[in-house]
PDB file of N, CA and C in Angstrom:
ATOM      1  N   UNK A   1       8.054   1.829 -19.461  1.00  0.00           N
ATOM      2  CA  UNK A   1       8.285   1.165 -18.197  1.00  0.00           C
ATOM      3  C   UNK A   1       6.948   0.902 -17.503  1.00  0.00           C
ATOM      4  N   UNK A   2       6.885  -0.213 -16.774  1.00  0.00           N
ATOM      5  CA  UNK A   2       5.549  -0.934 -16.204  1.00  0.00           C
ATOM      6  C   UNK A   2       5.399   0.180 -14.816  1.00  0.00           C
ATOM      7  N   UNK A   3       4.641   0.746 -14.723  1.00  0.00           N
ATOM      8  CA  UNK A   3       4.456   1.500 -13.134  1.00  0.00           C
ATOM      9  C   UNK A   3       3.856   0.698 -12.757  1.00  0.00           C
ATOM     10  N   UNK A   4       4.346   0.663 -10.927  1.00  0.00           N
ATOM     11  CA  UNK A   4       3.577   0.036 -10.314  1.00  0.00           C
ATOM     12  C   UNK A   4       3.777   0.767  -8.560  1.00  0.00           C
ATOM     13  N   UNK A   5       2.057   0.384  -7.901  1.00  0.00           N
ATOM     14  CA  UNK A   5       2.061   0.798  -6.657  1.00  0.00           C
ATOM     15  C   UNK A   5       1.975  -0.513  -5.603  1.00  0.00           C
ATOM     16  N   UNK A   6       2.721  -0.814  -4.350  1.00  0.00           N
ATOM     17  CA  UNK A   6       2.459  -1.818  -3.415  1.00  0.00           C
ATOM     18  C   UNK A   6       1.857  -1.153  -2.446  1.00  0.00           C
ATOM     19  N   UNK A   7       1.002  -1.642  -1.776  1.00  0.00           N
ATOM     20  CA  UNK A   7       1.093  -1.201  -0.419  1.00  0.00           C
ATOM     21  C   UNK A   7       1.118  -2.720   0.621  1.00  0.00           C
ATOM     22  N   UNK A   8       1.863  -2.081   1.448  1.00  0.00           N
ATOM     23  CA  UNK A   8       2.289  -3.275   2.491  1.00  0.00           C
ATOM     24  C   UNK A   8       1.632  -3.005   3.835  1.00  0.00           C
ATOM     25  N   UNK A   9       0.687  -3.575   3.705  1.00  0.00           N
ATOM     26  CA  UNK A   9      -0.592  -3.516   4.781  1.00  0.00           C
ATOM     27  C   UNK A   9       0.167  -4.150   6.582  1.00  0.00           C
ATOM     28  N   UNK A  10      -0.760  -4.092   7.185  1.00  0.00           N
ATOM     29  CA  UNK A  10      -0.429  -4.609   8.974  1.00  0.00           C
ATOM     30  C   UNK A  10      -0.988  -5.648   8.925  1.00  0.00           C
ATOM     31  N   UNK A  11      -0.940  -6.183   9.603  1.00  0.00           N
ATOM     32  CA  UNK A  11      -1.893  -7.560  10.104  1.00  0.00           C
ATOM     33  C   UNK A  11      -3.276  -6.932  10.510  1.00  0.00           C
ATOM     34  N   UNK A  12      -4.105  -7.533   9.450  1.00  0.00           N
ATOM     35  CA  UNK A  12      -5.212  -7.373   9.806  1.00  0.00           C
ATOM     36  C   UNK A  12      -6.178  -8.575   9.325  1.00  0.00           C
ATOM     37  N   UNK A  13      -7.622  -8.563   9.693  1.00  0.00           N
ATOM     38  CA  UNK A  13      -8.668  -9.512   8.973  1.00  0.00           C
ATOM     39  C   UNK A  13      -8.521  -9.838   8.019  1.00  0.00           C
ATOM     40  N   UNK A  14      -8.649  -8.469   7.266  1.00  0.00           N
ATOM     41  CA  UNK A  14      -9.040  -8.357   5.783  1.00  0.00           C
ATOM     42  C   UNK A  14      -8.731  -6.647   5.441  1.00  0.00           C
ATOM     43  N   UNK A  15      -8.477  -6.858   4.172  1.00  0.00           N
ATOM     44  CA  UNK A  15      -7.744  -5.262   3.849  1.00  0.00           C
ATOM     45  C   UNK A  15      -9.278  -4.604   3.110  1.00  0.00           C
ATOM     46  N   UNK A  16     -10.267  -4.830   2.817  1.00  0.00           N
ATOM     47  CA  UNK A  16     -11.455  -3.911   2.183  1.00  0.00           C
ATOM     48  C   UNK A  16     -11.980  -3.183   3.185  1.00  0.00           C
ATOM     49  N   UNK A  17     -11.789  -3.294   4.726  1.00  0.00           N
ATOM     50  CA  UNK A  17     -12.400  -3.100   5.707  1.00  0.00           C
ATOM     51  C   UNK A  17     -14.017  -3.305   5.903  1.00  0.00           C
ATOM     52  N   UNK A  18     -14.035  -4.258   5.592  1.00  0.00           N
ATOM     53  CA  UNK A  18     -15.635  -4.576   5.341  1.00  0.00           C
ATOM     54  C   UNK A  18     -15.836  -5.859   6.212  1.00  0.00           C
ATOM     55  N   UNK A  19     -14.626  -6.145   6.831  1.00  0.00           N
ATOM     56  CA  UNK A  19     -14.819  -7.439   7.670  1.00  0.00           C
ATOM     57  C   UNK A  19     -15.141  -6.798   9.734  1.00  0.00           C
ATOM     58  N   UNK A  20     -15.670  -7.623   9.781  1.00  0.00           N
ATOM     59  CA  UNK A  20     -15.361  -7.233  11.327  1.00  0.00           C
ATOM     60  C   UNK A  20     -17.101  -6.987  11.746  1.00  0.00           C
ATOM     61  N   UNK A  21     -17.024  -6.657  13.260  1.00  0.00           N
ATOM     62  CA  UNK A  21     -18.482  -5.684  13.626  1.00  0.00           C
ATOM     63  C   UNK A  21     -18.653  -3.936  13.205  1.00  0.00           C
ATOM     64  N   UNK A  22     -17.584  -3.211  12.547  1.00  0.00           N
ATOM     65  CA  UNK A  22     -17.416  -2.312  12.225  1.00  0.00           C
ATOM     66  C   UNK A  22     -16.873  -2.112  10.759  1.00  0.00           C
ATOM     67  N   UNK A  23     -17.208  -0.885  10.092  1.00  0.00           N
ATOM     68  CA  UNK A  23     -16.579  -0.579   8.886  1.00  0.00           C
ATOM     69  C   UNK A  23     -15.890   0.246   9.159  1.00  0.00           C
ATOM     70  N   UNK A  24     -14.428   0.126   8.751  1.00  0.00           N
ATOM     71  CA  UNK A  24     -13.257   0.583   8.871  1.00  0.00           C
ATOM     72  C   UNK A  24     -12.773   2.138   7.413  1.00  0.00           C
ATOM     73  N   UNK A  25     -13.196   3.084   7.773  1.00  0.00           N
ATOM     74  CA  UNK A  25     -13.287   4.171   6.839  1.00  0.00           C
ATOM     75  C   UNK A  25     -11.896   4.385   5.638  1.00  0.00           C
ATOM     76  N   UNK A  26     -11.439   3.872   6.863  1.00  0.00           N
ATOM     77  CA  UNK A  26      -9.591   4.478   6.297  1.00  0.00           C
ATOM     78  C   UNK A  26      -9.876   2.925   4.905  1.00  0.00           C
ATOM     79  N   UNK A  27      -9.675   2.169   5.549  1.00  0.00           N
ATOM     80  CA  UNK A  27      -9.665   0.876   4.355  1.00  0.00           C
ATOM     81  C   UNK A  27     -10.173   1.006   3.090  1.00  0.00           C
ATOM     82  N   UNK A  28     -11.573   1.649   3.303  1.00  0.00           N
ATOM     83  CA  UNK A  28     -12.899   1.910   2.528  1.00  0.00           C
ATOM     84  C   UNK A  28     -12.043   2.744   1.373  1.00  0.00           C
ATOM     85  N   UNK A  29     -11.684   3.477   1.946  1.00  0.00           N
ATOM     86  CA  UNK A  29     -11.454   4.765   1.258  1.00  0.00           C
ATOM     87  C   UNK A  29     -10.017   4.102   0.253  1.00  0.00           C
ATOM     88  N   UNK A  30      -8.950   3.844   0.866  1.00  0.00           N
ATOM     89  CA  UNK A  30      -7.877   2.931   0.399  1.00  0.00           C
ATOM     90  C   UNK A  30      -8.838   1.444  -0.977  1.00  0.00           C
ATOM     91  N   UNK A  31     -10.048   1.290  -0.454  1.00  0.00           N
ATOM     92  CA  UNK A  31      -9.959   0.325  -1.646  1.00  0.00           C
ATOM     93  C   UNK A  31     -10.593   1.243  -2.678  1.00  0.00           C
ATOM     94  N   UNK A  32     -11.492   1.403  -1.859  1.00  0.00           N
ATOM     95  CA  UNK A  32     -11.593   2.928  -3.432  1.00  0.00           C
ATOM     96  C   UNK A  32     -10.422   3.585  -4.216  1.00  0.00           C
ATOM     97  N   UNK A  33      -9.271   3.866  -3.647  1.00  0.00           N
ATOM     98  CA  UNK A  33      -8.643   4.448  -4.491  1.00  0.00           C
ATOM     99  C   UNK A  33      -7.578   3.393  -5.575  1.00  0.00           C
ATOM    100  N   UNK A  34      -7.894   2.692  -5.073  1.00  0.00           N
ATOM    101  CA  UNK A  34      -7.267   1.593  -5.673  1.00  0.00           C
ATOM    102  C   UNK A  34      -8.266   1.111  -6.952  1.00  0.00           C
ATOM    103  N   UNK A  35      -9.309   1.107  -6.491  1.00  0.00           N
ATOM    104  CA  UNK A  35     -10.230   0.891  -7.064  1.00  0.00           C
ATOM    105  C   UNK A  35     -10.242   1.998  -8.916  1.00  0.00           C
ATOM    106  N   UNK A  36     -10.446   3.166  -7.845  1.00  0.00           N
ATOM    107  CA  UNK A  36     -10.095   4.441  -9.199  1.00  0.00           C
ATOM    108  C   UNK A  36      -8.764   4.320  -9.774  1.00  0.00           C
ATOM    109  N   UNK A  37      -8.060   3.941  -9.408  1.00  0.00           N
ATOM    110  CA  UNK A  37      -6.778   4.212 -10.217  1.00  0.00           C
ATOM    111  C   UNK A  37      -6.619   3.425 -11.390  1.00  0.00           C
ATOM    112  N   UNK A  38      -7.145   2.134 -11.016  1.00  0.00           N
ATOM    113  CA  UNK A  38      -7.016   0.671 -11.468  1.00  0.00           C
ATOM    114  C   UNK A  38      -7.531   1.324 -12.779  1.00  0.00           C
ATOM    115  N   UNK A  39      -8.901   1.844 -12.771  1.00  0.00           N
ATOM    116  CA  UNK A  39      -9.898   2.498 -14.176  1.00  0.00           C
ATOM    117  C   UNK A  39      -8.609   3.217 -14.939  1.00  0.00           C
ATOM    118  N   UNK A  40      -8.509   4.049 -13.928  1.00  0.00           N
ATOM    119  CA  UNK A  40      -7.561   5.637 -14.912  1.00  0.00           C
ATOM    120  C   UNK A  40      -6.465   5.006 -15.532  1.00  0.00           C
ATOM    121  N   UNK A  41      -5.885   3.902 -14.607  1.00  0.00           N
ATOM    122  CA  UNK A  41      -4.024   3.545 -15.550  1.00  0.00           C
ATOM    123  C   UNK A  41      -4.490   1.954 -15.134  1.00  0.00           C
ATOM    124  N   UNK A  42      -4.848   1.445 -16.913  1.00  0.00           N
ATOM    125  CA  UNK A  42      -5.002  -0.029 -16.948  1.00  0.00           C
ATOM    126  C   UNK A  42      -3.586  -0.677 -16.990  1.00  0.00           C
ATOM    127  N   UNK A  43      -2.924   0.207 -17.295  1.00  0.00           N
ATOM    128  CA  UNK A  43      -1.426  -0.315 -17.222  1.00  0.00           C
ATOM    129  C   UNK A  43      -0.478  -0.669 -15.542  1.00  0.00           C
ATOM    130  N   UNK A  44      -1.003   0.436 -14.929  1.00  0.00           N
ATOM    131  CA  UNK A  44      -0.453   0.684 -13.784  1.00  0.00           C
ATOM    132  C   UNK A  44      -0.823  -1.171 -12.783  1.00  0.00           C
ATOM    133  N   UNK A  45      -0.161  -1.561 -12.479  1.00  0.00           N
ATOM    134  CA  UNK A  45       0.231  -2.704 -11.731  1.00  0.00           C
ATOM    135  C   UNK A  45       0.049  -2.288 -10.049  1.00  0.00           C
ATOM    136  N   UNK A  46      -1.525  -2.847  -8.955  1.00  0.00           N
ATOM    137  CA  UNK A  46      -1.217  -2.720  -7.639  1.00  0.00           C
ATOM    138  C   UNK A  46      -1.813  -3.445  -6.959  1.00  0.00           C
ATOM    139  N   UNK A  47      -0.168  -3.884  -6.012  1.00  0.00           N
ATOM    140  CA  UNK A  47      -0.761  -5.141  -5.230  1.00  0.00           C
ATOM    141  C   UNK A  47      -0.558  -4.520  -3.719  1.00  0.00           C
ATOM    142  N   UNK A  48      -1.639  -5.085  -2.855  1.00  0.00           N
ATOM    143  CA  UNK A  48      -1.635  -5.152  -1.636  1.00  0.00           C
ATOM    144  C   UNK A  48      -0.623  -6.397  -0.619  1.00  0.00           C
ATOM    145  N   UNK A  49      -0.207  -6.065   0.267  1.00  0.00           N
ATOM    146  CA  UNK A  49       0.518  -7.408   0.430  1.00  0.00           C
ATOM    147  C   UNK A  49       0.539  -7.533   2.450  1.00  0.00           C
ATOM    148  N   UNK A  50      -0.290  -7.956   2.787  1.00  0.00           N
ATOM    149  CA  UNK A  50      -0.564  -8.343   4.363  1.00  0.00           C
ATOM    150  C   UNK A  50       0.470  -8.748   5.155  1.00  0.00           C
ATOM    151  N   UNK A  51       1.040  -8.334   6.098  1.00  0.00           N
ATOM    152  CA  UNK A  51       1.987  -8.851   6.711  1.00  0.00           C
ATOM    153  C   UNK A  51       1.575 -10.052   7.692  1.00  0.00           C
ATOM    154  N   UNK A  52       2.257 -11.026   7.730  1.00  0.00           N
ATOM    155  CA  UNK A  52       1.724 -12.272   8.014  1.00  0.00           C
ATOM    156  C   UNK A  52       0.750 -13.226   7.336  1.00  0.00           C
ATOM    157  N   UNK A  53       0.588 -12.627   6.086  1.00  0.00           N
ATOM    158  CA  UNK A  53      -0.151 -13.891   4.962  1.00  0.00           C
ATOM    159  C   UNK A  53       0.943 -13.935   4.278  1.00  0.00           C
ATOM    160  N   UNK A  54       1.313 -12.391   3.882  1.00  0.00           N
ATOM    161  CA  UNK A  54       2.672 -12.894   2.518  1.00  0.00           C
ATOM    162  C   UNK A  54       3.349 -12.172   2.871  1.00  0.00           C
ATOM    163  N   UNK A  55       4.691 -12.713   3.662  1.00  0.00           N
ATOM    164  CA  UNK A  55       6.101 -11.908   3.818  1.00  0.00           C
ATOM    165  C   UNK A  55       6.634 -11.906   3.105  1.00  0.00           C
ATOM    166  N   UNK A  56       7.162 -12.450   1.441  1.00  0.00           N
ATOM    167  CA  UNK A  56       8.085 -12.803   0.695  1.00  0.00           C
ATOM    168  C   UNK A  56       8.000 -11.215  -0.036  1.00  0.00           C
ATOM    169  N   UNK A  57       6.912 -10.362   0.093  1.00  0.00           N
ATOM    170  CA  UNK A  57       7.052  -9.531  -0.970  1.00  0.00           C
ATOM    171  C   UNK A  57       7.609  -8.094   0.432  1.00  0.00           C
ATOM    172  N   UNK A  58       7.263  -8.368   2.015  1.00  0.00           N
ATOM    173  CA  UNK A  58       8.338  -7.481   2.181  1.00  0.00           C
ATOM    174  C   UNK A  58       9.779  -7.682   2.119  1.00  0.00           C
ATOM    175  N   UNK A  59      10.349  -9.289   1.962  1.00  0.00           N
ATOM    176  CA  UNK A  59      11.451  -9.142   2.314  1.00  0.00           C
ATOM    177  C   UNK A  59      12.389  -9.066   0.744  1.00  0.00           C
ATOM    178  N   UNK A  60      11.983  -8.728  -0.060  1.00  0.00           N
ATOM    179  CA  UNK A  60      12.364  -8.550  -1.679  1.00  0.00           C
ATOM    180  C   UNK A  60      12.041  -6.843  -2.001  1.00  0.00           C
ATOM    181  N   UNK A  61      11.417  -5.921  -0.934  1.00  0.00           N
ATOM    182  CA  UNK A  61      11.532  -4.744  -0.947  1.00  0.00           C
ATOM    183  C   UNK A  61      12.263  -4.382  -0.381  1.00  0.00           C
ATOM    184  N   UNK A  62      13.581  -3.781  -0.293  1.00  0.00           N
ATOM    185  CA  UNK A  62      14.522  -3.820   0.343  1.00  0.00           C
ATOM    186  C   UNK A  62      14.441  -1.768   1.377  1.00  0.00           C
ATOM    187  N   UNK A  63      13.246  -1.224   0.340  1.00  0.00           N
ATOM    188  CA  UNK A  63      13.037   0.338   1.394  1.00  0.00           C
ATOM    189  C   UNK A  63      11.891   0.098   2.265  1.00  0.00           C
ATOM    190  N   UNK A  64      11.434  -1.218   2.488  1.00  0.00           N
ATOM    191  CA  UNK A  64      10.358  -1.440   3.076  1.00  0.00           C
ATOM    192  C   UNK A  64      10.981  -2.154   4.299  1.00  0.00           C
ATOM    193  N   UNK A  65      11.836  -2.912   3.852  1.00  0.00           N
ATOM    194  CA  UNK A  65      12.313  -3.494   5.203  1.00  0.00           C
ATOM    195  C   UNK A  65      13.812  -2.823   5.960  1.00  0.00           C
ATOM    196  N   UNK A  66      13.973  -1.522   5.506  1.00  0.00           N
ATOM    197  CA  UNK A  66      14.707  -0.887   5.792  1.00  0.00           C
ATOM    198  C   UNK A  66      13.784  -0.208   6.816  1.00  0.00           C
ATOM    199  N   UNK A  67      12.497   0.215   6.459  1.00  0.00           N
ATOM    200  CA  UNK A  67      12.148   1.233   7.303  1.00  0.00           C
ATOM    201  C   UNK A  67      11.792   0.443   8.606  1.00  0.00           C
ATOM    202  N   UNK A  68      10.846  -0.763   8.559  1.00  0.00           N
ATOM    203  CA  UNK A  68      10.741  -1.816   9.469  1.00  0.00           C
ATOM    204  C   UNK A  68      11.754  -2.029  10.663  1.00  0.00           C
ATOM    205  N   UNK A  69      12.862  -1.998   9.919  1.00  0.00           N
ATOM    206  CA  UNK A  69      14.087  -2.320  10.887  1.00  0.00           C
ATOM    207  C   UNK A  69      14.537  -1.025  11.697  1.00  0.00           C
ATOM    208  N   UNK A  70      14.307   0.143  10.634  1.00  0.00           N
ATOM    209  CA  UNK A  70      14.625   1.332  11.983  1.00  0.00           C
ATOM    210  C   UNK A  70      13.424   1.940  12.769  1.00  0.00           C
ATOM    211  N   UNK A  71      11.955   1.483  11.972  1.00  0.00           N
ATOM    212  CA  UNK A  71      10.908   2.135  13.069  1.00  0.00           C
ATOM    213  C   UNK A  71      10.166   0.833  13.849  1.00  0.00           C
ATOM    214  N   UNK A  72       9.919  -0.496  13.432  1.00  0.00           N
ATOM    215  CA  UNK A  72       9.536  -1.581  13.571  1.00  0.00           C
ATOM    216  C   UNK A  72       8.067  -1.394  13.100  1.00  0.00           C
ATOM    217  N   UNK A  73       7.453  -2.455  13.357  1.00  0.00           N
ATOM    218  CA  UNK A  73       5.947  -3.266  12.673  1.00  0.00           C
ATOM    219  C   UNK A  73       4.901  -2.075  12.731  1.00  0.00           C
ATOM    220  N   UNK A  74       5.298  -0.364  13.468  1.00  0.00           N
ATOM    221  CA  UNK A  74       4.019   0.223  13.413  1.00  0.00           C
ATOM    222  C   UNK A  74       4.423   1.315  12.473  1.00  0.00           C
ATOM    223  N   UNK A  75       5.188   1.591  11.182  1.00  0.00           N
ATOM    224  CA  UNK A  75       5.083   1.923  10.445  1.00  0.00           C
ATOM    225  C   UNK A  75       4.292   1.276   9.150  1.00  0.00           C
ATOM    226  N   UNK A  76       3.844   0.393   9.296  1.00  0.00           N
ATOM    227  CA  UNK A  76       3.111  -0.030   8.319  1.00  0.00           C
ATOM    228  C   UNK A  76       1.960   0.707   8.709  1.00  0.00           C
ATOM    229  N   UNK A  77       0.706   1.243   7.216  1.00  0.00           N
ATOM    230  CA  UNK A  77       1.575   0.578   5.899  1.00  0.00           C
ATOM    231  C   UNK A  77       2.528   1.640   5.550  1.00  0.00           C
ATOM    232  N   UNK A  78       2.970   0.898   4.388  1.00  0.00           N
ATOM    233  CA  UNK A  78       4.069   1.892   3.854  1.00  0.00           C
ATOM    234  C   UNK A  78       3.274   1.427   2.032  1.00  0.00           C
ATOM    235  N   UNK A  79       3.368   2.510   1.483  1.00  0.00           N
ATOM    236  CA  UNK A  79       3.361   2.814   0.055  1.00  0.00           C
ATOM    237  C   UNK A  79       4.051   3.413  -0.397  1.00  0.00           C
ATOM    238  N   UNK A  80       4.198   1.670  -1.451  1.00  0.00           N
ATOM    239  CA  UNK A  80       5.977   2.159  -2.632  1.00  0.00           C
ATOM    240  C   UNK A  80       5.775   2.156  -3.577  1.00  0.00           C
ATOM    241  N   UNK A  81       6.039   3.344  -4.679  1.00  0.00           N
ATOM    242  CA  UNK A  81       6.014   2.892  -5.970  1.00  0.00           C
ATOM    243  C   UNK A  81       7.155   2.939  -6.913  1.00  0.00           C
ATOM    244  N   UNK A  82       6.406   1.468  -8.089  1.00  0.00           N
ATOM    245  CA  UNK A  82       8.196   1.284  -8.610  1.00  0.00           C
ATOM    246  C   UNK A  82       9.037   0.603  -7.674  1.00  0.00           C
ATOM    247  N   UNK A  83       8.373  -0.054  -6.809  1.00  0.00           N
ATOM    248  CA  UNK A  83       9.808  -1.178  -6.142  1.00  0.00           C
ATOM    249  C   UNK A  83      10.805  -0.236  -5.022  1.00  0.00           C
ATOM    250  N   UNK A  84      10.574   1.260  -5.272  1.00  0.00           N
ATOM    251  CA  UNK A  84      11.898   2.052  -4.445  1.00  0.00           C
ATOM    252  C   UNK A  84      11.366   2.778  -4.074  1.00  0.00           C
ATOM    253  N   UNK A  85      10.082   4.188  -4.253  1.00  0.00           N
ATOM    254  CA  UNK A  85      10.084   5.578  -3.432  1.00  0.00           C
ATOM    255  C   UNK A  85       9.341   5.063  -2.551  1.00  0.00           C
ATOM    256  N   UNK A  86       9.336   5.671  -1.752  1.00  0.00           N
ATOM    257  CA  UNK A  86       8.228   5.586  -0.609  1.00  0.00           C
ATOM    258  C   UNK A  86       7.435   6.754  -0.966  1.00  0.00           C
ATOM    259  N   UNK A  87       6.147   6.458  -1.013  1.00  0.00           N
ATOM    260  CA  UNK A  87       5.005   7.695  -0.785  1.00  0.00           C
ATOM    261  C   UNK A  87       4.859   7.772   0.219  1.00  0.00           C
ATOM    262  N   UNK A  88       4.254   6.772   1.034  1.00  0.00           N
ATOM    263  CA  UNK A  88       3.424   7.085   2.774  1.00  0.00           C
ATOM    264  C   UNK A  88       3.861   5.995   3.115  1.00  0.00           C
ATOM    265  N   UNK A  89       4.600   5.987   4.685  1.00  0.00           N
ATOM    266  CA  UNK A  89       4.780   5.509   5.723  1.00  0.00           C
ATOM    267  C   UNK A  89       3.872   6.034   7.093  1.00  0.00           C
ATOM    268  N   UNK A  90       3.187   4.558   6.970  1.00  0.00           N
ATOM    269  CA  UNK A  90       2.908   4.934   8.691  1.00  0.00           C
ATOM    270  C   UNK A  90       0.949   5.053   8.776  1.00  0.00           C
ATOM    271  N   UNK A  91       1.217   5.182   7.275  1.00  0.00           N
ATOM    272  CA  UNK A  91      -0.141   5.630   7.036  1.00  0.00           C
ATOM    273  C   UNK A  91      -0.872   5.800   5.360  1.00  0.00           C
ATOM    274  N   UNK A  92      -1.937   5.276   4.990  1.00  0.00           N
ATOM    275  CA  UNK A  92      -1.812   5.536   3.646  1.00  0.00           C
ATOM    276  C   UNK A  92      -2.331   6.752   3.254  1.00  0.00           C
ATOM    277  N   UNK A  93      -1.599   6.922   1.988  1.00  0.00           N
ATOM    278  CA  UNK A  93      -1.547   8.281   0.952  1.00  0.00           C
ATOM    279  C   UNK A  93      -3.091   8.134   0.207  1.00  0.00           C
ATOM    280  N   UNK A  94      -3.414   9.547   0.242  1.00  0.00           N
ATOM    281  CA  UNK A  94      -4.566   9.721  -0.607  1.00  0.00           C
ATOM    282  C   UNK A  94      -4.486   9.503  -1.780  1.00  0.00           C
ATOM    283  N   UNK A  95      -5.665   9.756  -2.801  1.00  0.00           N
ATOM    284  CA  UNK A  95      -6.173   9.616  -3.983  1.00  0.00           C
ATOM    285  C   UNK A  95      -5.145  10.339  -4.701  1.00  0.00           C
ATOM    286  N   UNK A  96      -4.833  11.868  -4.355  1.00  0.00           N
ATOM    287  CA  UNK A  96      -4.243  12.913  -4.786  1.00  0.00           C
ATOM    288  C   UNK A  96      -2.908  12.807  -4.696  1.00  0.00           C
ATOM    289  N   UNK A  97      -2.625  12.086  -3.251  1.00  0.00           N
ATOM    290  CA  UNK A  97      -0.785  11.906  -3.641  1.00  0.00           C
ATOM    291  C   UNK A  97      -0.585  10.992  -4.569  1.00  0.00           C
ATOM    292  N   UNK A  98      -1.342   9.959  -4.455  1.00  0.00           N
ATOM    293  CA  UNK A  98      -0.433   8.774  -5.268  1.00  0.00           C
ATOM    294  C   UNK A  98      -1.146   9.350  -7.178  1.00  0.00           C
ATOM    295  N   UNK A  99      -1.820  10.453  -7.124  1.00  0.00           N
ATOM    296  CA  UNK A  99      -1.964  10.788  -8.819  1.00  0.00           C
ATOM    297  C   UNK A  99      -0.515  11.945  -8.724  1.00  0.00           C
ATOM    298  N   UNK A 100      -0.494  12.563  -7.800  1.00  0.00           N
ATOM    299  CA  UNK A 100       1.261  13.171  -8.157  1.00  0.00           C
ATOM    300  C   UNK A 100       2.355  12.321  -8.300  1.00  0.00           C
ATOM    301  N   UNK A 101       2.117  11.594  -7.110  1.00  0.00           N
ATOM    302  CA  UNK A 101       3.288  10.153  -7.422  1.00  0.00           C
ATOM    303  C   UNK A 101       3.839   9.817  -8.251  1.00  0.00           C
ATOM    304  N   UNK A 102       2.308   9.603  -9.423  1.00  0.00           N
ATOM    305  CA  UNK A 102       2.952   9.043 -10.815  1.00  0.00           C
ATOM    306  C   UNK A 102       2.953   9.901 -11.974  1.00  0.00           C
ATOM    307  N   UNK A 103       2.942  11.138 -11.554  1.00  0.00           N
ATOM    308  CA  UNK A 103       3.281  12.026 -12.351  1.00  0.00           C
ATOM    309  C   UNK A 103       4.666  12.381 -12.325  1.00  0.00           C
ATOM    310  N   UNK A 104       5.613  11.643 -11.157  1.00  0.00           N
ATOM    311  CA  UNK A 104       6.616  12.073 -11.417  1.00  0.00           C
ATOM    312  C   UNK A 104       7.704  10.819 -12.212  1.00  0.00           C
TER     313      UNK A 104
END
């Protein structure tokens, strides 16, 4: 089976956090791990997806726009893997959760 991780970002600039008058740590760190994972599992499939550039991929997640609808727009992000669990809402998951993640 294809694993795969989304994360469904907020409205922002740009998701590397490298845009702006400031560098944004949390981002940094988020593309890094994306970054590492990508190495460790060439198989593993992960897309980022901005709210307000591309809605089509929250509204085809159906635990993503579940949570939306009962907490609204400041639970993002949310990280899903596999289309259904949620790892982190509200906030993204470290290096270390999302390597348990897919250990399960």
């Amino acid at each position: 089976m294809q694993r795969s991780i989304e994360i469904f970002d907020p409205s922002m600039c740009c998701s590397s956090g490298l845009c702006g008058p400031t560098i944004d740590p949390t981002l940094m760190e988020v593309s890094e791990t994306v970054t590492r994972l990508r190495k460790e599992h060439p198989d593993l499939t992960i897309d980022r997806h901005m709210f307000g550039r591309a809605f089509e991929p929250f509204t085809r997640t159906s635990v993503v726009m579940d949570l939306i609808k009962e907490r609204g727009l400041g639970v993002l992000p949310i990280t899903v893997l596999d289309g259904r669990t949620v790892v982190a809402a509200g906030r993204y998951p470290s290096y270390d959760e999302l390597k348990q993640a897919l250990k399960r």
